[in-house]
C-alpha atoms as a PDB file:
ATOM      1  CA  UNK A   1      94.559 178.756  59.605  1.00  0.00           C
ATOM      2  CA  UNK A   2      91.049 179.290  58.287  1.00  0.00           C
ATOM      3  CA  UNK A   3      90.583 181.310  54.881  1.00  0.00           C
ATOM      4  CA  UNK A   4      87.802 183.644  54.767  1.00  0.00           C
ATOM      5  CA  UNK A   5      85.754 182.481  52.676  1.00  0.00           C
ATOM      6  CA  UNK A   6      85.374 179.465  54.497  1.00  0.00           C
ATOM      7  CA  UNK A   7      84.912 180.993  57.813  1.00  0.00           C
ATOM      8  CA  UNK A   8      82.032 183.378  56.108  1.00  0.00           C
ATOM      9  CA  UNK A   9      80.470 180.399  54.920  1.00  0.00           C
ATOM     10  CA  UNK A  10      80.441 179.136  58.800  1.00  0.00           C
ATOM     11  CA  UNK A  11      79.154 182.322  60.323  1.00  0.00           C
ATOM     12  CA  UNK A  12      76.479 182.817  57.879  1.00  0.00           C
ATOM     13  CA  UNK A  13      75.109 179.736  58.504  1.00  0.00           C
ATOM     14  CA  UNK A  14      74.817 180.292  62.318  1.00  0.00           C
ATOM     15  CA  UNK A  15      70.797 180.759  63.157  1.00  0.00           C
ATOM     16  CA  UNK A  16      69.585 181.574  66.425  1.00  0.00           C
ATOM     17  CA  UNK A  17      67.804 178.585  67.955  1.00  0.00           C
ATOM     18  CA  UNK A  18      64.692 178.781  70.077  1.00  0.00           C
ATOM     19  CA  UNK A  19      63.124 175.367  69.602  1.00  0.00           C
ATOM     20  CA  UNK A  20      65.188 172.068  70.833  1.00  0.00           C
ATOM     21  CA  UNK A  21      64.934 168.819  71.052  1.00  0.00           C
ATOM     22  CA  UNK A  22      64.627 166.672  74.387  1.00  0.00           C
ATOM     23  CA  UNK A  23      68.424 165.628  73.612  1.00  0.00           C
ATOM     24  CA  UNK A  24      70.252 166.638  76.764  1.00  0.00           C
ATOM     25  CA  UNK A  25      74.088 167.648  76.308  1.00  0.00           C
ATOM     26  CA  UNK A  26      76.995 166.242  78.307  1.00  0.00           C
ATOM     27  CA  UNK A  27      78.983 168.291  80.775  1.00  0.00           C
ATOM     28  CA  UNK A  28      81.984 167.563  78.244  1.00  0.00           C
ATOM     29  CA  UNK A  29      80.476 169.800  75.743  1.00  0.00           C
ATOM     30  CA  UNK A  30      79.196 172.550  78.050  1.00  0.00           C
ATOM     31  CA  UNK A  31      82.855 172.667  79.301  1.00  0.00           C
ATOM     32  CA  UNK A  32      83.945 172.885  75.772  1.00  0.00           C
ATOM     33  CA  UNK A  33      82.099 175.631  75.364  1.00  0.00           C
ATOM     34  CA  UNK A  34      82.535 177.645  78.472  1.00  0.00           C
ATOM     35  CA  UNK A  35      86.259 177.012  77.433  1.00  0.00           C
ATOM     36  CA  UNK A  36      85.582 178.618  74.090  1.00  0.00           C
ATOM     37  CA  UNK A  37      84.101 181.521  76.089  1.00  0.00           C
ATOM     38  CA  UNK A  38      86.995 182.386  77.952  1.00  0.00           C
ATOM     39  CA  UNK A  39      89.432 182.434  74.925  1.00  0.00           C
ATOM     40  CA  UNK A  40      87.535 185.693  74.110  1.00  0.00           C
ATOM     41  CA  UNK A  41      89.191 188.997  74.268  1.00  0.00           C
ATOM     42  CA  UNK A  42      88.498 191.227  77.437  1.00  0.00           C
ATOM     43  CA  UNK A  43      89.087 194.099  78.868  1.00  0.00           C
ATOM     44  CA  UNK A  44      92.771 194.383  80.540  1.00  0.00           C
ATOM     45  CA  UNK A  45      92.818 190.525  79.598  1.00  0.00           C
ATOM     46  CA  UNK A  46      90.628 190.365  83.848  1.00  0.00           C
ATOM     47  CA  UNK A  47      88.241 187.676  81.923  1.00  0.00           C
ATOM     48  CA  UNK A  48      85.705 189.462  84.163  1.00  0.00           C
ATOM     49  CA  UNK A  49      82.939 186.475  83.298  1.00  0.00           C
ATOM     50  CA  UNK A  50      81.223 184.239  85.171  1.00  0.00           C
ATOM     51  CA  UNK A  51      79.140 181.184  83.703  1.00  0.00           C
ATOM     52  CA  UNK A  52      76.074 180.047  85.817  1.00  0.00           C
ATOM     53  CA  UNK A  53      74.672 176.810  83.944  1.00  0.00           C
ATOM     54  CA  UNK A  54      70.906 174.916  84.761  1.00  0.00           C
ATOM     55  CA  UNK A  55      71.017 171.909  83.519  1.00  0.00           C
ATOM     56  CA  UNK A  56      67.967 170.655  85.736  1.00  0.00           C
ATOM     57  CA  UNK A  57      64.815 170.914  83.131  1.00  0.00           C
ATOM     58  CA  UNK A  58      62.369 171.658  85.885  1.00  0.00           C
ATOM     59  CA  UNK A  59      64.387 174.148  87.256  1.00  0.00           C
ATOM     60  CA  UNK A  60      64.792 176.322  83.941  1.00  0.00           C
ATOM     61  CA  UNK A  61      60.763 175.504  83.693  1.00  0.00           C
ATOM     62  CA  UNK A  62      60.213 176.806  86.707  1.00  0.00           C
ATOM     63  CA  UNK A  63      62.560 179.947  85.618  1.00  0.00           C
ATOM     64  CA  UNK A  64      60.866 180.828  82.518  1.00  0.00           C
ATOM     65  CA  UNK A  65      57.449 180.408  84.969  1.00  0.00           C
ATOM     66  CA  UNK A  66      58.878 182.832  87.221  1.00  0.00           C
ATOM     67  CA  UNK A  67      60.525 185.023  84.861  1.00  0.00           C
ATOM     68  CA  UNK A  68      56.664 185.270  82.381  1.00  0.00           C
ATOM     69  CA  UNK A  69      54.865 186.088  85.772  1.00  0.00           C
ATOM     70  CA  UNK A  70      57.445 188.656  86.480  1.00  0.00           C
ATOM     71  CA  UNK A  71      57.483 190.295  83.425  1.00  0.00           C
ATOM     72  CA  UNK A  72      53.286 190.430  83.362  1.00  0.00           C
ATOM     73  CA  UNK A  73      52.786 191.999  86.641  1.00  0.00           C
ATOM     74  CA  UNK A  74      55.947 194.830  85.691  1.00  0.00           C
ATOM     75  CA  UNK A  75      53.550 195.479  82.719  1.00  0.00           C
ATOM     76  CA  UNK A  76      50.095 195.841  84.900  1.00  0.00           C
ATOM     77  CA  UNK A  77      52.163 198.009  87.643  1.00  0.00           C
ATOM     78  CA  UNK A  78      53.434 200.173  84.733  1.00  0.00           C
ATOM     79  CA  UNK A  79      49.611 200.725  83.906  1.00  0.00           C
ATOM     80  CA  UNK A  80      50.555 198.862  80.091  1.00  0.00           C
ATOM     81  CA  UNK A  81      47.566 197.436  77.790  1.00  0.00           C
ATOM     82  CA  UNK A  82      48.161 193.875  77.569  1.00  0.00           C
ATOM     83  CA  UNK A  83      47.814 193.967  73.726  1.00  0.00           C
ATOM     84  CA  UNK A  84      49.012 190.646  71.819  1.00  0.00           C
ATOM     85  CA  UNK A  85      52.118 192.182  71.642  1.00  0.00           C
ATOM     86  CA  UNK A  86      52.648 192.454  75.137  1.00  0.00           C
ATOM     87  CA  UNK A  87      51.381 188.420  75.452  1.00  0.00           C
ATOM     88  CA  UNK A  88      54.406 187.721  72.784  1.00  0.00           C
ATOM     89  CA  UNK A  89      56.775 189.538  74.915  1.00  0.00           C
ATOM     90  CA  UNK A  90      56.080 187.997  77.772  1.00  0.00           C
ATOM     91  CA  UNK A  91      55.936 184.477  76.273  1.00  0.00           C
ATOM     92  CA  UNK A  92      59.378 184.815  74.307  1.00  0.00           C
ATOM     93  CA  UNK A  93      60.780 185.954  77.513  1.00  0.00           C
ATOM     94  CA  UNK A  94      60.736 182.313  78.828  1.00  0.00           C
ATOM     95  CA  UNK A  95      60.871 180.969  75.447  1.00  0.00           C
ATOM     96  CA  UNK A  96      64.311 179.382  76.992  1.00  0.00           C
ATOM     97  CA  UNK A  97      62.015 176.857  78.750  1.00  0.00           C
ATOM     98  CA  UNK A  98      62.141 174.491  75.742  1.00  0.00           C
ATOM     99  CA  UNK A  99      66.183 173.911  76.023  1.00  0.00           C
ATOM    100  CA  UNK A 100      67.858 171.506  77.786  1.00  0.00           C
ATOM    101  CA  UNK A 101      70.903 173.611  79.496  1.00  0.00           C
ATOM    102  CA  UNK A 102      70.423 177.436  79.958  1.00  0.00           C
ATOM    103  CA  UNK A 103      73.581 179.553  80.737  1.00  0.00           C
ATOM    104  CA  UNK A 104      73.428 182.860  82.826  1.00  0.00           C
ATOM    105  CA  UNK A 105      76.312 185.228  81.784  1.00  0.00           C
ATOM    106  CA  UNK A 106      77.467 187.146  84.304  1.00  0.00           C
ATOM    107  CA  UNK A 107      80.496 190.068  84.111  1.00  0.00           C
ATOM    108  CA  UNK A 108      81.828 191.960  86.390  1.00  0.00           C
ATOM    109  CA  UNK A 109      80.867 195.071  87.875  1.00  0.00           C
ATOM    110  CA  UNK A 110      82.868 198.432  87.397  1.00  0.00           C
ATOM    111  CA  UNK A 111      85.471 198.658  89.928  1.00  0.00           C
ATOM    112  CA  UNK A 112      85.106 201.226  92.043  1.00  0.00           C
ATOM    113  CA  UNK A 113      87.529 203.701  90.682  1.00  0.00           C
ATOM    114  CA  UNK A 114      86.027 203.837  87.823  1.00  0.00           C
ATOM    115  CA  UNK A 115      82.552 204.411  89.372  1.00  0.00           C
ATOM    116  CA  UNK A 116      84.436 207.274  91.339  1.00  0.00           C
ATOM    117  CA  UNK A 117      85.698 208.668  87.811  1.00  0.00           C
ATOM    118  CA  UNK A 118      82.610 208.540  86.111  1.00  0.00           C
ATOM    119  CA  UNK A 119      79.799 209.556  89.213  1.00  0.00           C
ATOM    120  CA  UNK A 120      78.057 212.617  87.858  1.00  0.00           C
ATOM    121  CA  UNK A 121      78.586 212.062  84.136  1.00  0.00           C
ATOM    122  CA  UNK A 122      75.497 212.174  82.440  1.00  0.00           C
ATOM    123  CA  UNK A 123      76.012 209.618  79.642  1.00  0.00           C
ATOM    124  CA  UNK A 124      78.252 207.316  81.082  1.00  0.00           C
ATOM    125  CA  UNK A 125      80.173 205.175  78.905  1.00  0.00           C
ATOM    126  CA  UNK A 126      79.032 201.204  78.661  1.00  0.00           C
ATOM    127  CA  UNK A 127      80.635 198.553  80.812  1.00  0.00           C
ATOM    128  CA  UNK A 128      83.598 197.129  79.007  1.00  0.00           C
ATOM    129  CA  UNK A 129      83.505 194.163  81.449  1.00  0.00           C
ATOM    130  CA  UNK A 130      79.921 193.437  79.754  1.00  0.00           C
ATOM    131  CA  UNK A 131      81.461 193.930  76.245  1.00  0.00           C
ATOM    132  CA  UNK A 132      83.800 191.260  77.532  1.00  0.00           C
ATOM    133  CA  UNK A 133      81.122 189.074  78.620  1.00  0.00           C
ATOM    134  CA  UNK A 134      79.401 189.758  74.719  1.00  0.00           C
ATOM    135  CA  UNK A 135      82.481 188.912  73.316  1.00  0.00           C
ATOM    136  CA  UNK A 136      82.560 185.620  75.324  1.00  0.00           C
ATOM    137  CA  UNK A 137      79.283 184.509  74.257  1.00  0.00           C
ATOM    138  CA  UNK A 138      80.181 185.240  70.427  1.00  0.00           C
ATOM    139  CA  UNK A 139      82.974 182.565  70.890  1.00  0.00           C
ATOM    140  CA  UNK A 140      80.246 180.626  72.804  1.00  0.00           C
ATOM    141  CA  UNK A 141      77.500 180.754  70.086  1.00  0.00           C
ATOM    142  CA  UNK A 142      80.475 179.976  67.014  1.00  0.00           C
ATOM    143  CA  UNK A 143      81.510 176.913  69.595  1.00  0.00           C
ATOM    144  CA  UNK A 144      78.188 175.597  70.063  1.00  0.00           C
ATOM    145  CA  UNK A 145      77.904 175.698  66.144  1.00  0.00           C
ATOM    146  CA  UNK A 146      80.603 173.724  65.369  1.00  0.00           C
ATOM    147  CA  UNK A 147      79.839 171.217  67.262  1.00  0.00           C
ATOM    148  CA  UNK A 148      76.036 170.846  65.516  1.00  0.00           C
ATOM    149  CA  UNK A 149      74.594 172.100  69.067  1.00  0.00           C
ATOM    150  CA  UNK A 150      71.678 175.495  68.342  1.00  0.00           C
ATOM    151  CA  UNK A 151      72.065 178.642  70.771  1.00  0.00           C
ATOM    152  CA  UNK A 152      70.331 182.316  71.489  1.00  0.00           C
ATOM    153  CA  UNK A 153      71.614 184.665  73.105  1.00  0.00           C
ATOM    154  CA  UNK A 154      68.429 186.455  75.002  1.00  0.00           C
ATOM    155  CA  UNK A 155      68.408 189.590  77.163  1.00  0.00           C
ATOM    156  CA  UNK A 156      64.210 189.752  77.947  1.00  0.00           C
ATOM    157  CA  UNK A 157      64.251 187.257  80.240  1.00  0.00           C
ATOM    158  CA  UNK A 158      66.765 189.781  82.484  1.00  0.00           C
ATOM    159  CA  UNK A 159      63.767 192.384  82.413  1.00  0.00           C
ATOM    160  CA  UNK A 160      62.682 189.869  85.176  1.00  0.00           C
ATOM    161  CA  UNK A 161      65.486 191.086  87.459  1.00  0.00           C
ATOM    162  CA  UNK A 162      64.053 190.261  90.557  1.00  0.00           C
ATOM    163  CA  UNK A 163      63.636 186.682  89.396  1.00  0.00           C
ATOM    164  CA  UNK A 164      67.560 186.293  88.842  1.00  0.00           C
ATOM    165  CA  UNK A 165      68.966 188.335  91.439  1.00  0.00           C
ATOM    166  CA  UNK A 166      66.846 186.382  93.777  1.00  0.00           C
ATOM    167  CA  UNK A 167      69.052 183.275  92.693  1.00  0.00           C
ATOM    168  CA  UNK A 168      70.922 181.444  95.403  1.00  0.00           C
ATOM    169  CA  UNK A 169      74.495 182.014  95.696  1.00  0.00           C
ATOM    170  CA  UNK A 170      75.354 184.040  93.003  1.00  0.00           C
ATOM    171  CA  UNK A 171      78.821 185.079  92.894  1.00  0.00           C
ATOM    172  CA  UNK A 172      79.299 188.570  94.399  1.00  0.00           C
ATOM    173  CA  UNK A 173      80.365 191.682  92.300  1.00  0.00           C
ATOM    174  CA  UNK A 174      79.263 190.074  89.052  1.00  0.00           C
ATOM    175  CA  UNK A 175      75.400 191.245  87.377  1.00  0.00           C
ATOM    176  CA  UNK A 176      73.776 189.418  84.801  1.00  0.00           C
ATOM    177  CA  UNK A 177      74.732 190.029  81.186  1.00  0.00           C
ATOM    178  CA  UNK A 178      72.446 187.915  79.388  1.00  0.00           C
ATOM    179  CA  UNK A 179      70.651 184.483  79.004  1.00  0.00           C
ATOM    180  CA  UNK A 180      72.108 181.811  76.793  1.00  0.00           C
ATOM    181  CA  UNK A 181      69.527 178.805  75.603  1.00  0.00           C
ATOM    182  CA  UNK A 182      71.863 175.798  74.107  1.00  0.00           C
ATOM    183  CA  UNK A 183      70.575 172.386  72.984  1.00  0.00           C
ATOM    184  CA  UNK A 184      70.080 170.579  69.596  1.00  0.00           C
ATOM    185  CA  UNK A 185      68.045 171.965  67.279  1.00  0.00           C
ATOM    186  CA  UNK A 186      64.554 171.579  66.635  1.00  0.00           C
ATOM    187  CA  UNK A 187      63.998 174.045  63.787  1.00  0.00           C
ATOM    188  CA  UNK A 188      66.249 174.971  60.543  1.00  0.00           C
ATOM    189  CA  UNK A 189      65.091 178.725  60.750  1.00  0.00           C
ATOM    190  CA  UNK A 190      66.173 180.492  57.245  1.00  0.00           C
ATOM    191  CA  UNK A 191      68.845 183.227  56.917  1.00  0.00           C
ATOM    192  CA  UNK A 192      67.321 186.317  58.143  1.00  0.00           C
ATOM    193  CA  UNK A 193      67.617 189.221  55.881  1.00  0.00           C
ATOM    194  CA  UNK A 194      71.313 191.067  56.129  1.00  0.00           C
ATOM    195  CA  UNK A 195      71.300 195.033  55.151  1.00  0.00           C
ATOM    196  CA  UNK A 196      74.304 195.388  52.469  1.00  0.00           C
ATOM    197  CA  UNK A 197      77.544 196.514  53.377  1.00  0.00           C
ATOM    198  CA  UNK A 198      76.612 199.903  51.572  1.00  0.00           C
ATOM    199  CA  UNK A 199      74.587 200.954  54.236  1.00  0.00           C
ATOM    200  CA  UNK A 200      76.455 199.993  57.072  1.00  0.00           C
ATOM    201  CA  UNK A 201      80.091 201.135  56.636  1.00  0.00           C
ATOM    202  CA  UNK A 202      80.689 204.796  55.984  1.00  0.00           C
ATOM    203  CA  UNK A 203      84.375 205.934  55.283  1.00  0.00           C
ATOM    204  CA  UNK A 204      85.750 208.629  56.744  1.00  0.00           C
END
């Protein structure tokens, strides 16, 4: 069993990873992986996941095309300045074009008696089939780390929903969660800044 203090010492030096090198990764490890996903908790133990990998480099190119394009012309139709912040959203929103396997996280919809229960609530609880699916990419992300691979977790590129609902085949009843970019790293980004403990826990 692993003390604390030791697996502290691991989690803290987990970065998120948004440069990689041309290294590709073996189907081995992505199963690995995926197979660290699904050891996560979820709800009612219905593992309510789905893993969609692209492995293909010009077809994750061609995504992060598709997905910047997207993303621009939602911003003209909304009638928003394209200000240089607006040109970094839209470029970090295919920023996922620079790794080598991409995984689409998919969870479950709610079934429908629970959209029967809760049609007409105004503020509607969140999905606990997508906190499943977050919980499955934590166990992804710690996975990929141990094995010396970089990850991100990234939820802009889904502002592009047309983009991945448009996707072939995609397995019916599930919607996207989020994006995850894994390949080896090409930066050694420095421990972002943590807020201390005192002003995140409040006893009551």
């Amino acid at each position: 069993m692993m003390d604390f203090e030791t697996f502290m010492e691991f989690a803290k030096t987990r970065r998120s990873i948004r440069k990689f090198s041309d290294e590709k990764i073996s189907r081995g490890k992505i199963e690995q992986l995926i197979e660290a996903a699904a050891w996560a908790p979820s709800n009612h133990n219905r593992q309510g996941w789905k893993f969609l990998v692209f492995e293909d480099k010009s077809k994750i190119v061609e995504l992060a095309d598709k997905t910047r394009l997207s993303i621009r012309d939602k911003m003209i139709k909304a009638n928003r300045q394209l200000s240089n912040h607006a040109e970094e959203i839209i470029y970090y929103s295919g920023v996922f074009d620079q790794a080598p396997v991409i995984i689409l996280v998919m969870h479950k919809k709610s079934p429908a008696v629970s959209k029967s229960i809760l049609n007409g609530m105004d503020n509607r609880p969140v999905s606990s089939e997508a906190i499943s699916a977050a919980m499955a990419c934590e166990n992804l992300l710690l996975g990929a780390h141990s094995m010396g691979l970089g990850s991100c977790i990234m939820t802009a590129p889904l502002l592009a929903d047309d983009v991945w609902n448009g996707l072939d085949d995609l397995p019916l009843g599930y919607e996207a969660t989020c994006l995850v970019a894994v390949g080896h790293p090409d930066e050694t980004p420095l421990a972002p800044r943590r807020k201390d403990i005192n002003h995140i826990i409040e006893y009551r």
